[in-house]
N, C-alpha and C. Protein backbone atom coordinates (compact mmCIF):
# COMPACT_ATOMS: atom_id res chain seq x y z
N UNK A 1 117.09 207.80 28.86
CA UNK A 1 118.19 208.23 28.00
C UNK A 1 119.48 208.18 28.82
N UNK A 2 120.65 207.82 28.30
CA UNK A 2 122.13 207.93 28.91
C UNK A 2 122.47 208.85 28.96
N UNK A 3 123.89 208.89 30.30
CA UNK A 3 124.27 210.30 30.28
C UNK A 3 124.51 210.71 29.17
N UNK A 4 125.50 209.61 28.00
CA UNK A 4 125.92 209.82 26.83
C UNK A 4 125.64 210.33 26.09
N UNK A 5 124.08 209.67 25.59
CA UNK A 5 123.10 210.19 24.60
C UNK A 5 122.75 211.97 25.49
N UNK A 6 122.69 211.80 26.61
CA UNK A 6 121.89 213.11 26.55
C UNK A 6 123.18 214.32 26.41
N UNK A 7 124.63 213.85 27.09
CA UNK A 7 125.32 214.85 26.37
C UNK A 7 125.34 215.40 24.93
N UNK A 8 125.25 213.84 24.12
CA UNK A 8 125.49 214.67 22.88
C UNK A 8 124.09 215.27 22.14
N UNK A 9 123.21 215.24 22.48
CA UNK A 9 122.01 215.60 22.74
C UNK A 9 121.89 217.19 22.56
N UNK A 10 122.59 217.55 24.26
CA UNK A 10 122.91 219.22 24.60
C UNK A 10 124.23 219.21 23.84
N UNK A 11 125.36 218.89 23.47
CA UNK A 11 126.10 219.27 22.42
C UNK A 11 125.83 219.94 20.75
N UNK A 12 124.86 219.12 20.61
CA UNK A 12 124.35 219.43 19.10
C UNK A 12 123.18 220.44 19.11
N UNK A 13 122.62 220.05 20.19
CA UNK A 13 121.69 221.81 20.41
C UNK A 13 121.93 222.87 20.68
N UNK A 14 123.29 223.06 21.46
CA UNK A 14 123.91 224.16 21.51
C UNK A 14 124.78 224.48 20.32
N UNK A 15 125.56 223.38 19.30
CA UNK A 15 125.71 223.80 17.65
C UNK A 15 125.10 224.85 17.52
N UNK A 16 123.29 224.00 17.11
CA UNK A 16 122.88 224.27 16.31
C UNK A 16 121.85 225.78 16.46
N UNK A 17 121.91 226.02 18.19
CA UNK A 17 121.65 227.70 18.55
C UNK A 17 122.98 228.42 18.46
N UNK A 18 123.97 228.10 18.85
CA UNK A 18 125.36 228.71 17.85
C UNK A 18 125.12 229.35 16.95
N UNK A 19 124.81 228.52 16.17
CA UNK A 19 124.57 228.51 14.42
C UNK A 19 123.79 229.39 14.26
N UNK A 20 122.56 229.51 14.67
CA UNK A 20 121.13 229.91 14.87
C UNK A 20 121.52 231.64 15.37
N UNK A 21 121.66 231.76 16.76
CA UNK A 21 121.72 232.81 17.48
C UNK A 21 123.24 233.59 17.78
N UNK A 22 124.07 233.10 17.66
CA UNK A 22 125.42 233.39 18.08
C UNK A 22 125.53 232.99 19.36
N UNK A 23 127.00 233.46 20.19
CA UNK A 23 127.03 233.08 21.47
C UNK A 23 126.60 233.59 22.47
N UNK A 24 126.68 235.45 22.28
CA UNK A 24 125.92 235.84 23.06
C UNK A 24 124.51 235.70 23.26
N UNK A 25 123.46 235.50 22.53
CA UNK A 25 122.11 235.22 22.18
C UNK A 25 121.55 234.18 22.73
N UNK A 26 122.45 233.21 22.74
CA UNK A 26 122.31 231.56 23.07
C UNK A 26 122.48 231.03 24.52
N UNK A 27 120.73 230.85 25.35
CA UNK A 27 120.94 230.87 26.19
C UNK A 27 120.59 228.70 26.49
N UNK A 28 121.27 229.06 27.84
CA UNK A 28 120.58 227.36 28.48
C UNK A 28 119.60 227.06 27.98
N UNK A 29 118.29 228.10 28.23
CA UNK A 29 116.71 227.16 28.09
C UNK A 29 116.48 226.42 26.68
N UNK A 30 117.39 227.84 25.60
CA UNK A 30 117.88 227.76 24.31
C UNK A 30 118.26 226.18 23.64
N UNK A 31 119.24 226.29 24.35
CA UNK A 31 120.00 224.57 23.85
C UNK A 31 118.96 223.64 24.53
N UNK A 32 118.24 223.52 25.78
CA UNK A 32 117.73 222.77 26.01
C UNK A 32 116.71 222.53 25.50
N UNK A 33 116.14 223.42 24.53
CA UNK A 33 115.30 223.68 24.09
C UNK A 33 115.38 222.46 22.51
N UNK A 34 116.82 222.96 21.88
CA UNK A 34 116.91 222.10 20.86
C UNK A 34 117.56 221.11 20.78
N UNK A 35 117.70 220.75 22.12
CA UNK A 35 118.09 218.86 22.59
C UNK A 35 117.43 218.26 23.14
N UNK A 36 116.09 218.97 22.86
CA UNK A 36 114.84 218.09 23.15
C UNK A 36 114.95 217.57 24.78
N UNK A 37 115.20 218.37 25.99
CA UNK A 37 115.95 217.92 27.05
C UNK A 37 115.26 219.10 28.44
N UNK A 38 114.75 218.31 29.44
CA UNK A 38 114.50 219.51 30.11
C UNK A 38 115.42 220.14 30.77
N UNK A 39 115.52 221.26 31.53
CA UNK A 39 116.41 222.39 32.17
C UNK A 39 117.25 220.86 33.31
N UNK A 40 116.53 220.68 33.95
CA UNK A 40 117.01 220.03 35.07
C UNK A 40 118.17 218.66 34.25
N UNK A 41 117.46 218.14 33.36
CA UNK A 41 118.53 217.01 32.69
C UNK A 41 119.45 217.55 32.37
N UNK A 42 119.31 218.78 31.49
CA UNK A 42 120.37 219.27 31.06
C UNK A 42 121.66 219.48 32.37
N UNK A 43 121.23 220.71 33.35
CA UNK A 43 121.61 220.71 34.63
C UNK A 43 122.52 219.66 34.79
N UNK A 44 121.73 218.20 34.90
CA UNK A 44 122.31 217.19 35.44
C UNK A 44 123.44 216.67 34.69
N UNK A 45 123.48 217.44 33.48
CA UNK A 45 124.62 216.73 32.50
C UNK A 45 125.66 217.26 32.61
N UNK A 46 125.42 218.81 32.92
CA UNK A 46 126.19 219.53 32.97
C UNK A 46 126.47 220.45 34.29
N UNK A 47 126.16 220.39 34.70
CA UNK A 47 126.58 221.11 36.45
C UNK A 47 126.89 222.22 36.24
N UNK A 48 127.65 222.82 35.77
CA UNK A 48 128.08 224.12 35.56
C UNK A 48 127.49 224.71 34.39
N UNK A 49 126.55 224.05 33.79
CA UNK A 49 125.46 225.44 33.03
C UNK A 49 126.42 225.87 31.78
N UNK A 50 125.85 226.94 31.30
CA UNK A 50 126.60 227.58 30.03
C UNK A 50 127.74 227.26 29.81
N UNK A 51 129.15 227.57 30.22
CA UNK A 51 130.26 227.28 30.26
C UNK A 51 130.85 225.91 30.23
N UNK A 52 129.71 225.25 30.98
CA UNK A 52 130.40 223.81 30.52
C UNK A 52 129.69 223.34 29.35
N UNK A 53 129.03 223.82 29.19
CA UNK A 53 128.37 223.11 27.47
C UNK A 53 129.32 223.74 26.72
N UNK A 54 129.61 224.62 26.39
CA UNK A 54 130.60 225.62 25.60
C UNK A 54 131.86 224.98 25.43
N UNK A 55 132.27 224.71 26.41
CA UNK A 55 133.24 223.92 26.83
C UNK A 55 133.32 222.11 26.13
N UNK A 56 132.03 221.28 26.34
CA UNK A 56 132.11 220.69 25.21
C UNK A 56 131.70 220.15 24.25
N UNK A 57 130.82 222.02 23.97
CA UNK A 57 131.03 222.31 22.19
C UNK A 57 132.57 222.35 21.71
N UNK A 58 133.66 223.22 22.27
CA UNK A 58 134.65 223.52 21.69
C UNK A 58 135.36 222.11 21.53
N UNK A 59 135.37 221.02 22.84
CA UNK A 59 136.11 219.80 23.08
C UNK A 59 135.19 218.75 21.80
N UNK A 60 134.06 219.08 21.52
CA UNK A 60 133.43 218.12 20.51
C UNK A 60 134.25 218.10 19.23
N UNK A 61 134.16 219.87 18.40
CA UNK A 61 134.02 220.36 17.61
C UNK A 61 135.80 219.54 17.44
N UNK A 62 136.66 220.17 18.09
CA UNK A 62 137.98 220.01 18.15
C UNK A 62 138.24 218.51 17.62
N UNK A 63 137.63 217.47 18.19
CA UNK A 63 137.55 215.98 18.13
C UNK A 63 137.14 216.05 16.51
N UNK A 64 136.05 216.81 16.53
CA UNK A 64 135.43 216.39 15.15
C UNK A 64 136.54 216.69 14.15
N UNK A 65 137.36 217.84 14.12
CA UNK A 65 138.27 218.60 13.08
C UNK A 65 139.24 217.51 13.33
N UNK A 66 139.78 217.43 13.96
CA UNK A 66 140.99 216.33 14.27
C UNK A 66 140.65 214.51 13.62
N UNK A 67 139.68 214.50 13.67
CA UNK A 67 139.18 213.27 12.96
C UNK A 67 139.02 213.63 11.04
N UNK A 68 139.11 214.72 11.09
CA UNK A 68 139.10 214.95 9.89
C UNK A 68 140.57 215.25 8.83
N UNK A 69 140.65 215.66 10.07
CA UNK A 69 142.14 215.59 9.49
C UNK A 69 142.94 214.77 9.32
N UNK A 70 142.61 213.36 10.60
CA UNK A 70 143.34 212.31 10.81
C UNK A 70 142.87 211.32 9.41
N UNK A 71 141.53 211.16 8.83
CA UNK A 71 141.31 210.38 7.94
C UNK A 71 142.11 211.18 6.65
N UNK A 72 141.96 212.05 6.28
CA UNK A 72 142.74 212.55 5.27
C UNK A 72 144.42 212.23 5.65
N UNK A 73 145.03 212.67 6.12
CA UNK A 73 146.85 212.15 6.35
C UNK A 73 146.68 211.24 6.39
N UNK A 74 145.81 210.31 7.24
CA UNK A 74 146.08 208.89 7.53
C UNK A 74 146.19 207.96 6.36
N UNK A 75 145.60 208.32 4.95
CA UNK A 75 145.39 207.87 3.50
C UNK A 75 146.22 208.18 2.95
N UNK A 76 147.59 209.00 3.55
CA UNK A 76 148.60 209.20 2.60
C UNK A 76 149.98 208.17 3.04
N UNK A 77 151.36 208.08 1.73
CA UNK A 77 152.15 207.78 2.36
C UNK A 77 153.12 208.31 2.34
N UNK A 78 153.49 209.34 2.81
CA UNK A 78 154.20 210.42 3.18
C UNK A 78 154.24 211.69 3.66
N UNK A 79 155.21 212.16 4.15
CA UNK A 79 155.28 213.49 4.89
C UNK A 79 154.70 214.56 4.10
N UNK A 80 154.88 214.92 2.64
CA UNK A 80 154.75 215.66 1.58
C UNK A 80 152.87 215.40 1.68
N UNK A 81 152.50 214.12 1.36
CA UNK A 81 151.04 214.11 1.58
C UNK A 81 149.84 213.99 2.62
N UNK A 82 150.73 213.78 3.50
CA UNK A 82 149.67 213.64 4.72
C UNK A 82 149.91 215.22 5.30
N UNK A 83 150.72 215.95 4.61
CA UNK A 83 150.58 217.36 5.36
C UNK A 83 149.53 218.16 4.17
N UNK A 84 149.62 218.09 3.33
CA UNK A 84 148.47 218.73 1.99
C UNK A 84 147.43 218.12 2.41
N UNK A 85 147.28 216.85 2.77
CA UNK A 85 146.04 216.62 2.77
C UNK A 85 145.36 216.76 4.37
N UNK A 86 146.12 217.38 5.43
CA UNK A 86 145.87 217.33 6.55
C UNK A 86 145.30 219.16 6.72
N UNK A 87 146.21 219.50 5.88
CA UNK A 87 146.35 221.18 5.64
C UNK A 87 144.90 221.14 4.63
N UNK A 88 144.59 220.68 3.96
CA UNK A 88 143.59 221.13 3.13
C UNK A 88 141.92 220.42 3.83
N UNK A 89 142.19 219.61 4.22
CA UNK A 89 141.15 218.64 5.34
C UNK A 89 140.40 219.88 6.30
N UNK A 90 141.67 220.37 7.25
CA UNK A 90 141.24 221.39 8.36
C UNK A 90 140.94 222.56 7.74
N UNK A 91 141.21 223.37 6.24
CA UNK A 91 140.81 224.43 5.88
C UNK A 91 139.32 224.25 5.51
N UNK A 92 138.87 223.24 5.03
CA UNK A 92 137.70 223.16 4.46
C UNK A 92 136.93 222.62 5.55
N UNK A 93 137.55 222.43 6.36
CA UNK A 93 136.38 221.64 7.36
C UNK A 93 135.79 222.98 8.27
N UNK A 94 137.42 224.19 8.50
CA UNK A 94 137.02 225.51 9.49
C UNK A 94 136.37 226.09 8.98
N UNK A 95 136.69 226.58 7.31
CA UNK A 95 136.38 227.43 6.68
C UNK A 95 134.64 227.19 6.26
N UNK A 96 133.93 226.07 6.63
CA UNK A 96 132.77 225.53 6.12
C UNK A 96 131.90 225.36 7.56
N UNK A 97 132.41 225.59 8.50
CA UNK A 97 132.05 225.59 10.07
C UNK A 97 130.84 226.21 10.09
N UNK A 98 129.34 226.31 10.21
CA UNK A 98 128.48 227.20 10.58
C UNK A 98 128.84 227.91 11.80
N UNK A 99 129.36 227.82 12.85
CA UNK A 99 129.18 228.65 14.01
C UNK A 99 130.17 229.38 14.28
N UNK A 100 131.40 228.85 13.74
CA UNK A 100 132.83 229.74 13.33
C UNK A 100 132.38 230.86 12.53
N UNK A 101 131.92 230.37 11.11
CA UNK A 101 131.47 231.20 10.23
C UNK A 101 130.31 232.50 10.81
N UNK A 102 129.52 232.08 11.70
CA UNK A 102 128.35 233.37 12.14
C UNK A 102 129.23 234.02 13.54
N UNK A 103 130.12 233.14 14.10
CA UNK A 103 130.80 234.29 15.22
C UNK A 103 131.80 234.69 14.81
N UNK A 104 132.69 234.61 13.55
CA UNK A 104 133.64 235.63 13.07
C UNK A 104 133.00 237.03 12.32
N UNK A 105 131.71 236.57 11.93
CA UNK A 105 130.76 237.38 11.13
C UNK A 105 129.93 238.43 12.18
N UNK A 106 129.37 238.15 13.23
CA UNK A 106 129.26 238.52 14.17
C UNK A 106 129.51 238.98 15.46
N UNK A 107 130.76 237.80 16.02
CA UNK A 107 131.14 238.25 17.37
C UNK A 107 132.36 237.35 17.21
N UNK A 108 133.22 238.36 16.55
CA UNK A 108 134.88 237.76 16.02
C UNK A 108 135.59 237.62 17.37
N UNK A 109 135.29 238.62 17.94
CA UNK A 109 136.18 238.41 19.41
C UNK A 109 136.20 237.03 20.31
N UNK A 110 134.77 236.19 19.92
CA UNK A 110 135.06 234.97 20.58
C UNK A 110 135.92 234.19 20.18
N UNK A 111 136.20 234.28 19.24
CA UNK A 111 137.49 233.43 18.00
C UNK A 111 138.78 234.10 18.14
N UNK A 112 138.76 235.17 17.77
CA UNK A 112 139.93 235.47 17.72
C UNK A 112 140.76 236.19 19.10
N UNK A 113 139.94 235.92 20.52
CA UNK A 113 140.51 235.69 21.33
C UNK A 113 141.53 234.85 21.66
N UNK A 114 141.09 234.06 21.45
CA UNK A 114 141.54 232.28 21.33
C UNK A 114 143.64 232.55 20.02
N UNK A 115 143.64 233.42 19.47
CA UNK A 115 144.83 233.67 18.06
C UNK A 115 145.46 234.89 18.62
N UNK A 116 145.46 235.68 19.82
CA UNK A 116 146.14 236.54 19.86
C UNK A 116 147.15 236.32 20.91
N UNK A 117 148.17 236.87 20.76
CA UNK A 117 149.60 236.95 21.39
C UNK A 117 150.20 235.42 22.37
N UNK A 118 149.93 235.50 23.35
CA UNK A 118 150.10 234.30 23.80
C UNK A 118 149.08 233.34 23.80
N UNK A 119 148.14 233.80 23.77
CA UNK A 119 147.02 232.41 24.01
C UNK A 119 147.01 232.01 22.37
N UNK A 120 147.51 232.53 21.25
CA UNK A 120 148.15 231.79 20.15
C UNK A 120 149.24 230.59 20.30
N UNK A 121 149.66 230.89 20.96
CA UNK A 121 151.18 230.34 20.83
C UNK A 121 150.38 228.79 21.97
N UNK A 122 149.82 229.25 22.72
CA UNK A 122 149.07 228.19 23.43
C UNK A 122 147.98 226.97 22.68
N UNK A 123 147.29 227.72 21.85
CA UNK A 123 146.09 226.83 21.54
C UNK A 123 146.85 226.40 19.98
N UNK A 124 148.35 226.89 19.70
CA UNK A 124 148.63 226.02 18.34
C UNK A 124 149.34 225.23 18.63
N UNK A 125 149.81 225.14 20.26
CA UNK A 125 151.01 224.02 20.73
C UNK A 125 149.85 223.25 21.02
N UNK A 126 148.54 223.32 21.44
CA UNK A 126 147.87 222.72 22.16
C UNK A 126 147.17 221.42 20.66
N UNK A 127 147.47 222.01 19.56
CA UNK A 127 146.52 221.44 18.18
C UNK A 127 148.02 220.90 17.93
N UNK A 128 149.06 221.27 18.12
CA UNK A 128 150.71 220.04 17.59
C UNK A 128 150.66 218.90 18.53
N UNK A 129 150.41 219.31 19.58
CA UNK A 129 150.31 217.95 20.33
C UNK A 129 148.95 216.96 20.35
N UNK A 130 148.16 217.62 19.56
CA UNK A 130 147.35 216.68 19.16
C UNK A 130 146.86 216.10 17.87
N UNK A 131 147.82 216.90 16.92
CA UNK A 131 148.02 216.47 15.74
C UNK A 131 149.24 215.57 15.27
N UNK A 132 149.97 215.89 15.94
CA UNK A 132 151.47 215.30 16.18
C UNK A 132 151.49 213.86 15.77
N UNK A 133 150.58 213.44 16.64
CA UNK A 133 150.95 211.62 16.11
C UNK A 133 150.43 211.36 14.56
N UNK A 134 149.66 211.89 13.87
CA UNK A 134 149.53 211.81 12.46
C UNK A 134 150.53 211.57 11.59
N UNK A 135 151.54 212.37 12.34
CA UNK A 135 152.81 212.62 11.41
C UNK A 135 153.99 212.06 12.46
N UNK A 136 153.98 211.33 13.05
CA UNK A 136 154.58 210.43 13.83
C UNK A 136 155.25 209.60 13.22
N UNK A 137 154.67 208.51 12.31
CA UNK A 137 155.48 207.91 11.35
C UNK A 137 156.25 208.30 10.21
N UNK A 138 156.53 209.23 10.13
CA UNK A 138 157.22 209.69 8.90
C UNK A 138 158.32 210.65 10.08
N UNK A 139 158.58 211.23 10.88
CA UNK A 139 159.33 211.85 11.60
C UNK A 139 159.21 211.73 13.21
N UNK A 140 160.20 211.74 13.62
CA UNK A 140 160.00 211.41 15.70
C UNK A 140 159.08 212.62 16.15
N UNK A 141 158.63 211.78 16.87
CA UNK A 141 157.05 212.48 17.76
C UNK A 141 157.61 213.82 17.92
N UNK A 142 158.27 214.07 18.56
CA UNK A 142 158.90 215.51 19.13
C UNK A 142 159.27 216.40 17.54
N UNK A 143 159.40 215.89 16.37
CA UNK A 143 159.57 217.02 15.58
C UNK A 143 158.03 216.71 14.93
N UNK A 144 157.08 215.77 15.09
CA UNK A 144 156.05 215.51 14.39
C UNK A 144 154.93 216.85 14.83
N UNK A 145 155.22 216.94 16.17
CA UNK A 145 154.72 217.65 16.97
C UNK A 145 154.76 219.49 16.55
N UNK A 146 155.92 219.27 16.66
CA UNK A 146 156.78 220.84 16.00
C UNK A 146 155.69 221.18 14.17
N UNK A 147 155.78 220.25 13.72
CA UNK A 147 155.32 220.48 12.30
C UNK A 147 153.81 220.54 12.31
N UNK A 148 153.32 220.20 13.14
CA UNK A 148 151.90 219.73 13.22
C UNK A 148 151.39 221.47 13.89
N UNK A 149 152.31 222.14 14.33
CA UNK A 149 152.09 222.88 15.01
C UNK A 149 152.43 224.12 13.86
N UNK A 150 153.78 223.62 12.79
CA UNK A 150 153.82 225.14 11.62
C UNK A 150 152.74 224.82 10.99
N UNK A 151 152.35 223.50 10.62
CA UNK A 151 150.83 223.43 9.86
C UNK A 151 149.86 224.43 10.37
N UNK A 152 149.47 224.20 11.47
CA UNK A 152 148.37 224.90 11.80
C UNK A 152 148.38 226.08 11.71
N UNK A 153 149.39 227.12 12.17
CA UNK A 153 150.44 228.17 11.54
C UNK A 153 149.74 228.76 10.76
N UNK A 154 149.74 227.88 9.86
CA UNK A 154 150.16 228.06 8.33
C UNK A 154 148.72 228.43 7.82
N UNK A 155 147.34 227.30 8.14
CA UNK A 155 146.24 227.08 7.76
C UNK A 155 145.37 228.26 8.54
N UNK A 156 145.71 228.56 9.79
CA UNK A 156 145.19 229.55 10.59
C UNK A 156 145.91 231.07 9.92
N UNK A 157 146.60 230.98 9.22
CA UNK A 157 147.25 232.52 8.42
C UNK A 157 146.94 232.84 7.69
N UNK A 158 146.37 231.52 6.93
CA UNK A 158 145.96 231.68 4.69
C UNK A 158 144.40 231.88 5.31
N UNK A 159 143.34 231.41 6.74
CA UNK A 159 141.84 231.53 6.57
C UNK A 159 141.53 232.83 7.02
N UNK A 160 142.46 233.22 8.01
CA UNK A 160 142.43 234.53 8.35
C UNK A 160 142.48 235.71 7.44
N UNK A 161 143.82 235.49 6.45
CA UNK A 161 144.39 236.66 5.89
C UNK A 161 144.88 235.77 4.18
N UNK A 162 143.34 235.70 4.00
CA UNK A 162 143.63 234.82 2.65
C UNK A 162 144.92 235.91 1.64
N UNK A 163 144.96 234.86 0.73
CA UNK A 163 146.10 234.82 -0.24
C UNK A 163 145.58 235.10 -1.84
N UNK A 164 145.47 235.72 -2.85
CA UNK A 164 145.35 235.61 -4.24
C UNK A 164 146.14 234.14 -4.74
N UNK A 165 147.21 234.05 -4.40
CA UNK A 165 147.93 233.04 -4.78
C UNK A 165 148.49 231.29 -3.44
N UNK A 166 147.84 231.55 -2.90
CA UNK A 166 147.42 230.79 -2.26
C UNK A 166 145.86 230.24 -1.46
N UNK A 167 145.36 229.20 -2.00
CA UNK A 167 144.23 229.30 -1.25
C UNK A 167 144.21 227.51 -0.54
N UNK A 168 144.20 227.62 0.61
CA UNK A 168 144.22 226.71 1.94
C UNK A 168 143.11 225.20 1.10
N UNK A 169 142.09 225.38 0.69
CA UNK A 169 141.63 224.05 0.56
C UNK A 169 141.85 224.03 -0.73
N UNK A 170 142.46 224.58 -1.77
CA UNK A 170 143.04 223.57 -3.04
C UNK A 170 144.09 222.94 -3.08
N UNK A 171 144.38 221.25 -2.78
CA UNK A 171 145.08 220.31 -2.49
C UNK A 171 146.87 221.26 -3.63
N UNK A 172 146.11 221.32 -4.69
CA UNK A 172 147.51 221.98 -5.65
C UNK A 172 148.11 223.03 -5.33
N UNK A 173 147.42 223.85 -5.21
CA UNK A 173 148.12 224.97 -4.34
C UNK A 173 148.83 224.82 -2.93
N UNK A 174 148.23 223.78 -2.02
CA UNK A 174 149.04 223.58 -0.49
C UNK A 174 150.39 222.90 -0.57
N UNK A 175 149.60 221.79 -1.90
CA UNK A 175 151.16 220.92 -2.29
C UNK A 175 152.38 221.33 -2.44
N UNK A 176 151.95 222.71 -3.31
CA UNK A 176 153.00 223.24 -3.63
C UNK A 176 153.89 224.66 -2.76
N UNK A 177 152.81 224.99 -0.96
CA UNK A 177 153.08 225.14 -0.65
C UNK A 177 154.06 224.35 0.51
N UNK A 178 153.82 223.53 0.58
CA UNK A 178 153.97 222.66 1.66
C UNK A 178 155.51 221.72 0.85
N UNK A 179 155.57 221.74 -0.03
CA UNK A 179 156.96 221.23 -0.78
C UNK A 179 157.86 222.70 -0.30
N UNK A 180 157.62 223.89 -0.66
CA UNK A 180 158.62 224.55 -0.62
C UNK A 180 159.10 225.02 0.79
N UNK A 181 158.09 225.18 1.30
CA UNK A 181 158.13 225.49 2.67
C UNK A 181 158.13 224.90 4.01
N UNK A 182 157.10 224.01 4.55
CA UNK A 182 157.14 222.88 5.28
C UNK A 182 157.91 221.79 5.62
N UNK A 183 157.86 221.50 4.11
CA UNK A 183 158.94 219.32 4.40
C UNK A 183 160.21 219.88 4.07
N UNK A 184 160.85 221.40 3.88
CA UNK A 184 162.27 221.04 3.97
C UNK A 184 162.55 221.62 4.88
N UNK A 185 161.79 222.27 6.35
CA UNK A 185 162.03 222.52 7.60
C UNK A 185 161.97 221.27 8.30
N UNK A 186 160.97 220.48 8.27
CA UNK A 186 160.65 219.24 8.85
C UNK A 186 161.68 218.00 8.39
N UNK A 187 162.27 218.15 7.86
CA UNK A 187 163.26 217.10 7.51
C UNK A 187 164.99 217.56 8.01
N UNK A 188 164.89 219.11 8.56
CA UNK A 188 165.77 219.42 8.49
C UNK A 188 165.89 219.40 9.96
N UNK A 189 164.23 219.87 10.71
CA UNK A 189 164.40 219.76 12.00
C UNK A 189 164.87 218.35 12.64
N UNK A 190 164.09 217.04 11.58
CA UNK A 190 164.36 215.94 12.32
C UNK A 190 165.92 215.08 11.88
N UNK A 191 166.66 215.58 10.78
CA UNK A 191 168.12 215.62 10.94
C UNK A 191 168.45 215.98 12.03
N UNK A 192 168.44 217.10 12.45
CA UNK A 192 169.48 217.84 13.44
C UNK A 192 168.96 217.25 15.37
N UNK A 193 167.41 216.54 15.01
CA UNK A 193 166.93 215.95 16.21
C UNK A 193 167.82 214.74 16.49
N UNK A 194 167.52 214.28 14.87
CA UNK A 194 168.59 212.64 15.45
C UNK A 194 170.17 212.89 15.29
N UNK A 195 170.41 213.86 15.53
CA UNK A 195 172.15 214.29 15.40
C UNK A 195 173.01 213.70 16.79
């Protein structure tokens, strides 16, 4: 087996004891257990044990959401639609997450470590600069970046602290948030960029 195959191997077995056990529960022998993989391969994939599998579970998972998002915007032609459909892409993709879903349910603190005070402001600059080029063509990288970053904002506020009158994966409802609110900051930021 390749290193390749056997990473993603221990990637999807640690999912799927995620899923299964939570994070605290979920040990090495655990994942190695359901990547069909012995201790030592695993070892060898990963050198640093727990933390680096964790590590990329989160770097998988991240890839995976970002690809999801990227095929949805990428099908639109415009700023107005590639943000509804980028905004409604990542709500349904988090909000439908098995292992998000059992450690907010269970052990919220691993999540919402990650959303408080500064390490917010970190991991949503860290999702604009990697959402950013999506929306690259419709506005300069540097404000694409900026918007990619109120998106997330935005989608991380309505899953947290849902809305009666807003709800994150109905395309009609984002549209019509994302018209009033979003594209006339983003058009206004990238006026005053190219000034």
């Amino acid at each position: 087996m390749t290193t390749a195959a056997t990473h993603e191997r221990v990637v999807d077995g640690a999912l799927s004891c995620l899923a299964a056990n939570g994070l605290r529960r979920t040990t090495v022998d655990d994942v190695a257990a359901a990547a069909g993989v012995s201790r030592a391969t695993l070892y060898r994939a990963f050198p640093g044990g727990r933390e680096t599998i964790l590590a990329a579970v989160v770097e998988a998972e991240l890839a995976r959401l970002l690809g999801a998002i990227a095929a949805a915007a990428g099908a639109e032609d415009d700023l107005h639609g590639a943000l509804t459909a980028g905004l409604c892409a990542a709500a349904t993709w988090l909000s439908s997450h098995e292992v998000l879903e059992r450690l907010m349910f269970d052990e919220p603190a691993a999540v919402l470590t990650h959303l408080e005070f500064e390490q917010m402001d970190r991991t949503l600059a860290a999702i604009g600069v990697a959402a950013g080029p999506l929306l690259g063509r419709f506005v300069g990288p540097d404000v694409a970046e900026r918007v990619a970053e109120w998106a997330a904002r935005i989608c991380v506020s309505y899953l947290l602290f849902p809305d009666d009158e807003v709800d994150v994966s109905d395309r009609r409802d984002v549209a019509a948030l994302v018209a009033r609110h979003v594209v006339p900051g983003a058009l206004a930021l990238a006026a005053s960029d190219g000034a």
